[in-house]
C-alpha atoms as a PDB file:
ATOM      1  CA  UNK A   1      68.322  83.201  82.492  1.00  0.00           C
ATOM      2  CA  UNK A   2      64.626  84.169  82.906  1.00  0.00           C
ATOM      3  CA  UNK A   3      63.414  87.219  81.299  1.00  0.00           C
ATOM      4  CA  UNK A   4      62.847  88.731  84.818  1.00  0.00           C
ATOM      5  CA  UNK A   5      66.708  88.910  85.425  1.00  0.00           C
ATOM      6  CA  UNK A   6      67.309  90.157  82.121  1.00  0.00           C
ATOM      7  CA  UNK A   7      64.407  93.199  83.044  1.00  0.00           C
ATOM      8  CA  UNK A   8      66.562  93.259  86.106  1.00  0.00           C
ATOM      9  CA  UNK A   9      69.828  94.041  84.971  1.00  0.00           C
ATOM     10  CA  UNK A  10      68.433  96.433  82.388  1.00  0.00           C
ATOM     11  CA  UNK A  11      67.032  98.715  85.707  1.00  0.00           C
ATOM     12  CA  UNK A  12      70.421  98.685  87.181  1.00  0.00           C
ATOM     13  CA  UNK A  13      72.151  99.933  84.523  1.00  0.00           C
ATOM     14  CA  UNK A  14      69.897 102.541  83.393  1.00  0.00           C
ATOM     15  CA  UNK A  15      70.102 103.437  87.831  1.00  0.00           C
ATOM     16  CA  UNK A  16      73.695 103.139  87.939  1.00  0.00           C
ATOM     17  CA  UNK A  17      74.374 105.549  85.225  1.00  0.00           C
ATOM     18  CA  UNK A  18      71.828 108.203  86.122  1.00  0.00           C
ATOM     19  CA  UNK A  19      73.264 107.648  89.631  1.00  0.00           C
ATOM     20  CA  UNK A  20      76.856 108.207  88.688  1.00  0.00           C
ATOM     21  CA  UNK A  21      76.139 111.603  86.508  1.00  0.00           C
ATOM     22  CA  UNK A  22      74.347 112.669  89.303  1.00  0.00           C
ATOM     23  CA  UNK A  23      76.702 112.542  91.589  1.00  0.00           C
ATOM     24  CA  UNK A  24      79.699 113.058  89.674  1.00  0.00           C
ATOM     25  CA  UNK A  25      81.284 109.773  90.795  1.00  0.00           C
ATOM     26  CA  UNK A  26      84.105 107.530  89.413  1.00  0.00           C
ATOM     27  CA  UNK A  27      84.395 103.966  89.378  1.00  0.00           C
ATOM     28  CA  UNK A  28      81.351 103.414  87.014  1.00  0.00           C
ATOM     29  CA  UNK A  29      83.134 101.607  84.315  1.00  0.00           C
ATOM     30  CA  UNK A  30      84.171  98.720  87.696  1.00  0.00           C
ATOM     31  CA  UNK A  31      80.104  98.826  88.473  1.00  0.00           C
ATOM     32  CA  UNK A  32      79.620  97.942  84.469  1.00  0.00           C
ATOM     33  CA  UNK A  33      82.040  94.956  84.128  1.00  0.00           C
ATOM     34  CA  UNK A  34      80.452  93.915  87.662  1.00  0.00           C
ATOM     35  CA  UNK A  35      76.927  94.132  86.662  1.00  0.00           C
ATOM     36  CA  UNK A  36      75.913  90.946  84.648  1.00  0.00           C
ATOM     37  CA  UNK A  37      77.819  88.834  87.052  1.00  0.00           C
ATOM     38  CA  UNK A  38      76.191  89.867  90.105  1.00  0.00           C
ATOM     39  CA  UNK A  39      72.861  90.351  88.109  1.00  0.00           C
ATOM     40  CA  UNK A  40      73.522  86.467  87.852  1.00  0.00           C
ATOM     41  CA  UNK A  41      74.407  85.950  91.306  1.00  0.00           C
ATOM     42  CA  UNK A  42      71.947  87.552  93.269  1.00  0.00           C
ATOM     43  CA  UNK A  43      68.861  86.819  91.307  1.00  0.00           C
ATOM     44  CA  UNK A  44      70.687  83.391  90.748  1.00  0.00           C
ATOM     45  CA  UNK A  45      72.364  81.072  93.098  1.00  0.00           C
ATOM     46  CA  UNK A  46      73.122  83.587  96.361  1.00  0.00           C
ATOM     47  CA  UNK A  47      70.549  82.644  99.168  1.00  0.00           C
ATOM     48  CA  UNK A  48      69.281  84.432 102.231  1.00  0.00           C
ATOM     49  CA  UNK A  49      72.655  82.558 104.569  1.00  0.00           C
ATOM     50  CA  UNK A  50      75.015  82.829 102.061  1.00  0.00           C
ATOM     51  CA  UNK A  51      77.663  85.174 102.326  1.00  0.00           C
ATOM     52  CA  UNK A  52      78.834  87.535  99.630  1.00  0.00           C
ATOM     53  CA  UNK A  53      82.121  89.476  99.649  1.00  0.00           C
ATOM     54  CA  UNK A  54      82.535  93.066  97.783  1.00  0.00           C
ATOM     55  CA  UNK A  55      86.330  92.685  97.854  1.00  0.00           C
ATOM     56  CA  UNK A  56      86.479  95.379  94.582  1.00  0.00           C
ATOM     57  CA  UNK A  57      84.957  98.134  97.288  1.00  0.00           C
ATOM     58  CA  UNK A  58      85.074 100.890  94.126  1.00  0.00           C
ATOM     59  CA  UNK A  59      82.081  98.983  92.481  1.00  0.00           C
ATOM     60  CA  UNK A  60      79.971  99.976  95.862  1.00  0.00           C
ATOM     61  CA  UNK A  61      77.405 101.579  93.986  1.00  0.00           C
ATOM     62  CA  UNK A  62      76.098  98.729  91.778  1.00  0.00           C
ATOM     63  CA  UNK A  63      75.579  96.924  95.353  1.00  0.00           C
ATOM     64  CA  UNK A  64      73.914  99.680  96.933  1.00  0.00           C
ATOM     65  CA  UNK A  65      71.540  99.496  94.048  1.00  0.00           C
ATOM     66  CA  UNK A  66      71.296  95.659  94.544  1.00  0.00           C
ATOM     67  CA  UNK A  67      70.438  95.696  98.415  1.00  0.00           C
ATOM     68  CA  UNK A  68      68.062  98.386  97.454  1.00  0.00           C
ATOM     69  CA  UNK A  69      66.380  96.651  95.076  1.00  0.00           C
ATOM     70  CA  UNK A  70      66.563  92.797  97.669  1.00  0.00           C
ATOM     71  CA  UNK A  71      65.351  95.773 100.688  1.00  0.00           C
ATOM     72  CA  UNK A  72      68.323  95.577 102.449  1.00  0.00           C
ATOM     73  CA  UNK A  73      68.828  99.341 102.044  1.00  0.00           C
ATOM     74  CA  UNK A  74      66.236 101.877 102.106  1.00  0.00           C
ATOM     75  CA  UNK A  75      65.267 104.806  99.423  1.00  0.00           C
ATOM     76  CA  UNK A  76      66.740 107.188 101.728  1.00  0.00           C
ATOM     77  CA  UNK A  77      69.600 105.607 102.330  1.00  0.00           C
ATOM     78  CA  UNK A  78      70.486 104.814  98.567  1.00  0.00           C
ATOM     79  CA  UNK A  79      69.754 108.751  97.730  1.00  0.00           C
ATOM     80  CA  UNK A  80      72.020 109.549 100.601  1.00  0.00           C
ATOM     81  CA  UNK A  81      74.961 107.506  99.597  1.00  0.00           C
ATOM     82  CA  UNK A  82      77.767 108.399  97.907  1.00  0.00           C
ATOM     83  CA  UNK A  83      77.096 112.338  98.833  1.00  0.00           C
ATOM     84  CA  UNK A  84      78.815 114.303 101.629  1.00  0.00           C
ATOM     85  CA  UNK A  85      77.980 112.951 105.043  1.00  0.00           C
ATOM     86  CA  UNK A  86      76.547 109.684 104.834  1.00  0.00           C
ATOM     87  CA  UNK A  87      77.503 105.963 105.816  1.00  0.00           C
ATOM     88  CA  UNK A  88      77.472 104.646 102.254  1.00  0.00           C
ATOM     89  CA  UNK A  89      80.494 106.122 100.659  1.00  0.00           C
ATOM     90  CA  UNK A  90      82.386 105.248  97.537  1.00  0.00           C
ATOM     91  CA  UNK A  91      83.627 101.942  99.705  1.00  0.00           C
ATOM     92  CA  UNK A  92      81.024  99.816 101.664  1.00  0.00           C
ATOM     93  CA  UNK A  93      81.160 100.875 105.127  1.00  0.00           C
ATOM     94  CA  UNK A  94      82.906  98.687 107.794  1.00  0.00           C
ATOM     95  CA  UNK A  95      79.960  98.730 110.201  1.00  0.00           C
ATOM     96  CA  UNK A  96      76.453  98.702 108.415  1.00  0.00           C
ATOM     97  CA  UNK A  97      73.400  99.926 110.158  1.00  0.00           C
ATOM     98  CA  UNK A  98      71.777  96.268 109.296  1.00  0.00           C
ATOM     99  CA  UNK A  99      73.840  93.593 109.323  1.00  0.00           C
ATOM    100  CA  UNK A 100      73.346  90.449 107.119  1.00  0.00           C
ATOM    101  CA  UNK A 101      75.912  88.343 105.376  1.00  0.00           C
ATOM    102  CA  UNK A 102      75.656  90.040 101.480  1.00  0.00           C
ATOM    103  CA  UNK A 103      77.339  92.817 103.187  1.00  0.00           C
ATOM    104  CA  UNK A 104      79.179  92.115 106.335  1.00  0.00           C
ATOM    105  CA  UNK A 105      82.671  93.427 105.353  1.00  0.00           C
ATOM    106  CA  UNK A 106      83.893  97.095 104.324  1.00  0.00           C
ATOM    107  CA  UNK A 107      86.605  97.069 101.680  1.00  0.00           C
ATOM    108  CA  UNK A 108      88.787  99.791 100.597  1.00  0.00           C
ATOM    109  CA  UNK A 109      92.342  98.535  99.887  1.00  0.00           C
ATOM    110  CA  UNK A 110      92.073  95.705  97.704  1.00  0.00           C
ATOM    111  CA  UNK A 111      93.670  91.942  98.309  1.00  0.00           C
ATOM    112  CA  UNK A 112      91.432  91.088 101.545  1.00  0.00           C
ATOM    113  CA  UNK A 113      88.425  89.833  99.923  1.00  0.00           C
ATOM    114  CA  UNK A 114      89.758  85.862  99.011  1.00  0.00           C
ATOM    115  CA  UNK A 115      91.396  85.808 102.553  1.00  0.00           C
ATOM    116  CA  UNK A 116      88.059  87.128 104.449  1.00  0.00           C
ATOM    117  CA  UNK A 117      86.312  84.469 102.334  1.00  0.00           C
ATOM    118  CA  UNK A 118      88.665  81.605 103.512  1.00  0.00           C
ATOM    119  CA  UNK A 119      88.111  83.075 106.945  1.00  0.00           C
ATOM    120  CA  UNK A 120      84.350  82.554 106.158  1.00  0.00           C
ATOM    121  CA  UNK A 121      84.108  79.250 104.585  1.00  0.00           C
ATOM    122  CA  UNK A 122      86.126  77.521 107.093  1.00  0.00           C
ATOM    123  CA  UNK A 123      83.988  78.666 109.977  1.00  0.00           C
ATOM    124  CA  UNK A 124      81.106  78.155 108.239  1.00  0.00           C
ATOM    125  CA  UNK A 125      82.042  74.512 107.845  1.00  0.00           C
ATOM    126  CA  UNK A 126      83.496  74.014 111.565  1.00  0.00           C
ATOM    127  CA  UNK A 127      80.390  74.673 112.349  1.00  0.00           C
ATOM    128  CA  UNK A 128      78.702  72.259 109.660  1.00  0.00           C
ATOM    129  CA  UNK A 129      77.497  75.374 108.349  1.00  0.00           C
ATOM    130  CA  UNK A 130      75.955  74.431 104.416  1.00  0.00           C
ATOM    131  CA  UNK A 131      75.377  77.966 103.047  1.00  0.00           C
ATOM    132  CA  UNK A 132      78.373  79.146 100.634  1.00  0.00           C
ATOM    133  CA  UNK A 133      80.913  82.106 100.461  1.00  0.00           C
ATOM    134  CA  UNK A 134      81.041  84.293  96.990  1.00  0.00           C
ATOM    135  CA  UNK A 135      83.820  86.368  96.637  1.00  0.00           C
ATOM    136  CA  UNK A 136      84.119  89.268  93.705  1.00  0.00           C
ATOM    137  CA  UNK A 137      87.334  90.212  92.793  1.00  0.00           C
ATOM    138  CA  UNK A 138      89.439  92.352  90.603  1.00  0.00           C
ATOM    139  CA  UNK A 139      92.749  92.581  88.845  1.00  0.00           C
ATOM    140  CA  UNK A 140      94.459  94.884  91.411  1.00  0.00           C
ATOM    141  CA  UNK A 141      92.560  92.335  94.366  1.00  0.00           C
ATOM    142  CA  UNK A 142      95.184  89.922  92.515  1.00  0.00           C
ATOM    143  CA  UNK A 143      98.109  92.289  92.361  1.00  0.00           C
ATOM    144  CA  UNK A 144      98.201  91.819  96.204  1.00  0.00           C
ATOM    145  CA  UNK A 145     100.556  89.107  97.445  1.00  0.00           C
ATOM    146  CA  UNK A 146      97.524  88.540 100.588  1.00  0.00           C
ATOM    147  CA  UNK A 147      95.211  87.072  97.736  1.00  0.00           C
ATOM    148  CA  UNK A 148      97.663  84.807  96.593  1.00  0.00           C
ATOM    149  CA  UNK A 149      98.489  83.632 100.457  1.00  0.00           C
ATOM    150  CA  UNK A 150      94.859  83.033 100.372  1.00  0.00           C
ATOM    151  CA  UNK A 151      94.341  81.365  97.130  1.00  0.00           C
ATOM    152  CA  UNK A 152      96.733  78.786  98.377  1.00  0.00           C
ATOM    153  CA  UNK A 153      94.652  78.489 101.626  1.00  0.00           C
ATOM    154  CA  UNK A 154      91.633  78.121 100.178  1.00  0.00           C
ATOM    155  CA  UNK A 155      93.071  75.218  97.807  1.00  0.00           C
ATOM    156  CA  UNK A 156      95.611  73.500 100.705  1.00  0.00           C
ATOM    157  CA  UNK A 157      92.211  73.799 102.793  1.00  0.00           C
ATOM    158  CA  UNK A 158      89.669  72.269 100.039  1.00  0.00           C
ATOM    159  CA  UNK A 159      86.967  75.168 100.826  1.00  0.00           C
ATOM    160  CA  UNK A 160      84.812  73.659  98.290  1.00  0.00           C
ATOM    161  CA  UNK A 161      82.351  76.072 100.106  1.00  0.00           C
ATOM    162  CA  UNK A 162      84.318  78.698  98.500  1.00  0.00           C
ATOM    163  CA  UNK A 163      83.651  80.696  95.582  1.00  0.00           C
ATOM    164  CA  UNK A 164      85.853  83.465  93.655  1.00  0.00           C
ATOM    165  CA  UNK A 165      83.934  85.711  90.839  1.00  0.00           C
ATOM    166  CA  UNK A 166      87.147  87.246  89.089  1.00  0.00           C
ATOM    167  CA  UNK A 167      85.953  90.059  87.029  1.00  0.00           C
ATOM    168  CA  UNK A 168      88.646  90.155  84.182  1.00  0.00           C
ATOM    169  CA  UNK A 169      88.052  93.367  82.381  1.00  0.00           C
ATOM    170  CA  UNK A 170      91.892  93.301  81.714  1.00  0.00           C
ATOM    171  CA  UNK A 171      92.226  97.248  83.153  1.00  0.00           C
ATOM    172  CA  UNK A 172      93.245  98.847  86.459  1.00  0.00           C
ATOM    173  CA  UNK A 173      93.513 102.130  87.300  1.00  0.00           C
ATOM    174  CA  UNK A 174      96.845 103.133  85.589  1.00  0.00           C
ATOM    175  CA  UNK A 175      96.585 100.820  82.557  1.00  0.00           C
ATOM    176  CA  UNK A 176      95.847  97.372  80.937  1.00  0.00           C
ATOM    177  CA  UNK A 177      96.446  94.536  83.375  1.00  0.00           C
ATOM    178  CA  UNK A 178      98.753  92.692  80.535  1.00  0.00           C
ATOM    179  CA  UNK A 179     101.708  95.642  81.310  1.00  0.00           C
ATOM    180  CA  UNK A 180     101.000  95.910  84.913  1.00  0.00           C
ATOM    181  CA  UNK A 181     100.698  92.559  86.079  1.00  0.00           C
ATOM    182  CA  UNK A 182      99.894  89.613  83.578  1.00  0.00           C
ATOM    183  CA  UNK A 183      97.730  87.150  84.261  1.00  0.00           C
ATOM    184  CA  UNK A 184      97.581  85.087  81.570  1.00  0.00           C
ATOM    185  CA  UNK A 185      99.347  82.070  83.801  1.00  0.00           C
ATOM    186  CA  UNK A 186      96.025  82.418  86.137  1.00  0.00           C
ATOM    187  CA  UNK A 187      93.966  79.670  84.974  1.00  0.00           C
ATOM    188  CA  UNK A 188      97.010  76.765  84.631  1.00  0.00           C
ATOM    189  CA  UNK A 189      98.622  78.040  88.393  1.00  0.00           C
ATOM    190  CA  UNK A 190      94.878  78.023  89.950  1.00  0.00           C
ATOM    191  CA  UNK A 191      94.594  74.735  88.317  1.00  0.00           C
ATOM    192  CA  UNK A 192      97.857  73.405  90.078  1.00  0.00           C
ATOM    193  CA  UNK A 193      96.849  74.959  93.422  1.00  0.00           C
ATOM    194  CA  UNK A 194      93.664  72.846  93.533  1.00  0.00           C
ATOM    195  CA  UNK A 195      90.977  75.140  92.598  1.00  0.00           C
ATOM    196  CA  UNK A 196      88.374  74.256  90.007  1.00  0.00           C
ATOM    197  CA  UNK A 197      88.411  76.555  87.300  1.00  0.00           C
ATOM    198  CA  UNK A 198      85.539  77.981  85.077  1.00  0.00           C
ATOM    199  CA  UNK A 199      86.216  80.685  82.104  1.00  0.00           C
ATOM    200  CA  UNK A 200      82.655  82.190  81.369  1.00  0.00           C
ATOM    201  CA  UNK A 201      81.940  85.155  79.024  1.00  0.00           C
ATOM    202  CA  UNK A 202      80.637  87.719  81.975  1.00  0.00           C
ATOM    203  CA  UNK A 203      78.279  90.346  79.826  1.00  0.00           C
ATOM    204  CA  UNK A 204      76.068  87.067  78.194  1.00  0.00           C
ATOM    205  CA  UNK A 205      73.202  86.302  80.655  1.00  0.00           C
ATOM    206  CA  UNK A 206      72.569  83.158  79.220  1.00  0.00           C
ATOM    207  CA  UNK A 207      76.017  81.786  79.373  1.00  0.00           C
ATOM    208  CA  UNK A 208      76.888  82.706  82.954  1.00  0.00           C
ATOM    209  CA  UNK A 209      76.326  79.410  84.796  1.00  0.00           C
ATOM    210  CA  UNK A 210      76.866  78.984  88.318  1.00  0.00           C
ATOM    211  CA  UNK A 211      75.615  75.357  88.567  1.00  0.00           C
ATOM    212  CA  UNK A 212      78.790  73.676  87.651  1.00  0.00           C
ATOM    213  CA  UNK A 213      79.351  70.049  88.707  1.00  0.00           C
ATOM    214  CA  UNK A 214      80.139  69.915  92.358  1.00  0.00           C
ATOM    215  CA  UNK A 215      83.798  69.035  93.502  1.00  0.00           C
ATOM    216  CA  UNK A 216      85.900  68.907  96.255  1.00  0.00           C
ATOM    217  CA  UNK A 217      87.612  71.789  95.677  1.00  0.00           C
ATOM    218  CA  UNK A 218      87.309  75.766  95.629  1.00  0.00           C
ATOM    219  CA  UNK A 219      86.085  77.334  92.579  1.00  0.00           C
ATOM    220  CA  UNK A 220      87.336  80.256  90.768  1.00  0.00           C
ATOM    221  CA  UNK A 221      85.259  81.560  87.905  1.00  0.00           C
ATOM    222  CA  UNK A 222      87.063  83.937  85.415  1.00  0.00           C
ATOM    223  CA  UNK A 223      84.541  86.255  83.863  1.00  0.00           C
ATOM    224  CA  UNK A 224      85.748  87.940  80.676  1.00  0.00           C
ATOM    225  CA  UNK A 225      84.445  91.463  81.208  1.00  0.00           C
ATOM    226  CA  UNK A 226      84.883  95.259  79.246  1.00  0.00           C
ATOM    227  CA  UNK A 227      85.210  98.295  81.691  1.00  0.00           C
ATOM    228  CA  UNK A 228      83.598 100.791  79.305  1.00  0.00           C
ATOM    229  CA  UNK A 229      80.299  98.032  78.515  1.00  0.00           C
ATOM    230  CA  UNK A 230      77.524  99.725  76.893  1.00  0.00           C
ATOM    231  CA  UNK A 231      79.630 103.300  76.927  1.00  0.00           C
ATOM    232  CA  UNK A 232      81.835 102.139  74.149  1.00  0.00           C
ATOM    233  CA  UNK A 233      81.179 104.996  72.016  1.00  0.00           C
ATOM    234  CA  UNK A 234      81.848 107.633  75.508  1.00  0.00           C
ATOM    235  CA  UNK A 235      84.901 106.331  77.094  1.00  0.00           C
ATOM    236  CA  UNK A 236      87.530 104.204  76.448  1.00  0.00           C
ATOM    237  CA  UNK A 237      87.998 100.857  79.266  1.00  0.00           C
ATOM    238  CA  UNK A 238      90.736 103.242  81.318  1.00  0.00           C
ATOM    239  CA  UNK A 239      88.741 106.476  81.028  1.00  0.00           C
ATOM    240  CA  UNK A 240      85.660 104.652  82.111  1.00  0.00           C
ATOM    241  CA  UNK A 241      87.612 104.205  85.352  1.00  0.00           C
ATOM    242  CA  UNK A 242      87.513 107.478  86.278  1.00  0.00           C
ATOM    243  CA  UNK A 243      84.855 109.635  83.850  1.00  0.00           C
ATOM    244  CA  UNK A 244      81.029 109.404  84.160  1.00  0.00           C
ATOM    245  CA  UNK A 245      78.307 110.367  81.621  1.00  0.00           C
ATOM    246  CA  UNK A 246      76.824 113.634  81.799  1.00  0.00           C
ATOM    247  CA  UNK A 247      72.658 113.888  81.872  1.00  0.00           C
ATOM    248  CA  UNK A 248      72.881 114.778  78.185  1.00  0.00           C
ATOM    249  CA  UNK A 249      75.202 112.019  77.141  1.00  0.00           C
ATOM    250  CA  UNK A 250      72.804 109.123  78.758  1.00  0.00           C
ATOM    251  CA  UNK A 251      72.366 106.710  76.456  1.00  0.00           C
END
């Protein structure tokens, strides 16, 4: 981690919560346990041809702040979002205005984002295509029996062009993850699928490490993540889902 990235990802979260109270808009607690990761990502490994994959559409803000910040949305644009009328809603928008490959996919519904990735990487390498495919996922994304066709793809398929970013913050938007839909078989089925795992602590710049030894298989990185991070003392990780800070209570 450079000190630049770490200036970085202090500006988006100080933006993302004066751009949630001014709107009034849920979801900021998925931005928060999102942010670090692709902090990491796009000032990281992600390159101009690589493909990235929103598949958690309710953490659209932090990415509209993110192609802002690359240029890939414009001031207008970003001020517009997320109000009545515009393009950029809540969820990325099927059909952007400017098309490039950090954005090429709405989402909405969650569960598509590890099969449009398969989709992805196996084009790209029919076509001896070298860039790679990054994924971002969340726990509901894995509640859906389509990411779980997919996961099996992807492994069956050796996509080793393939990468899945699961944001574990352990919450979804009725309760904790652990009575909803446990995961904690995850890493030992992925493991028996084919898919090289990683377990990374996903709010520590310094420890999250995409440069892992290259294989032959898919990876899947399992971030350990907190819904409410930085708010700790304003919401708890399932009200963080849905409440936002008000001007006054901006840290």
């Amino acid at each position: 981690m450079t000190a630049n990235v770490k200036s970085i990802q202090d500006e988006l979260k100080n933006e993302l919560l004066a751009y949630h109270s001014e709107r009034g808009l849920s979801h900021l607690g998925s931005c928060l346990s999102s942010l670090d990761i692709l902090t990491s990502l796009f000032w990281g490994p992600l390159k101009e041809e690589d493909h990235f994959i929103l598949s958690k559409g309710h953490a659209a803000s932090l990415l509209y702040l993110i192609l802002n910040k690359k240029g890939l949305l414009s001031d207008q644009d970003l001020q517009e979002s997320c109000r009545d009328g515009s393009l950029y809603g809540a969820h990325p928008p099927f059909h952007p205005p400017q098309k490039h490959p950090w954005w090429g996919f709405g989402s909405g519904s969650l569960g598509y984002g590890i099969g449009l990735g398969c989709g992805v990487a196996l084009a790209k390498r029919m076509k001896n295509d070298l860039s790679h495919v990054y994924a971002l996922v969340s726990e509901g994304d894995l509640n859906e029996g389509s990411s779980w066709e997919s996961l099996h793809f992807a492994a069956r398929h050796q996509l080793k062009n393939l990468t899945v970013l699961f944001d574990h913050n352990q919450v979804q938007a009725l309760g904790n993850s652990s009575d909803i839909f446990p995961l904690h078989h995850l890493p030992t089925t992925l493991e028996h699928l084919g898919w090289d795992v990683h377990h990374q602590e996903g709010h520590d710049l310094t420890k999250i490490d995409f440069n892992t030894v290259s294989t032959e298989k898919p990876r899947f990185f399992i971030f350990s993540t907190q819904k409410n991070q930085g708010l700790e003392n304003l919401f708890s990780p399932i009200e963080a889902h849905y409440k936002w800070p008000n001007k006054v209570g901006l840290p």
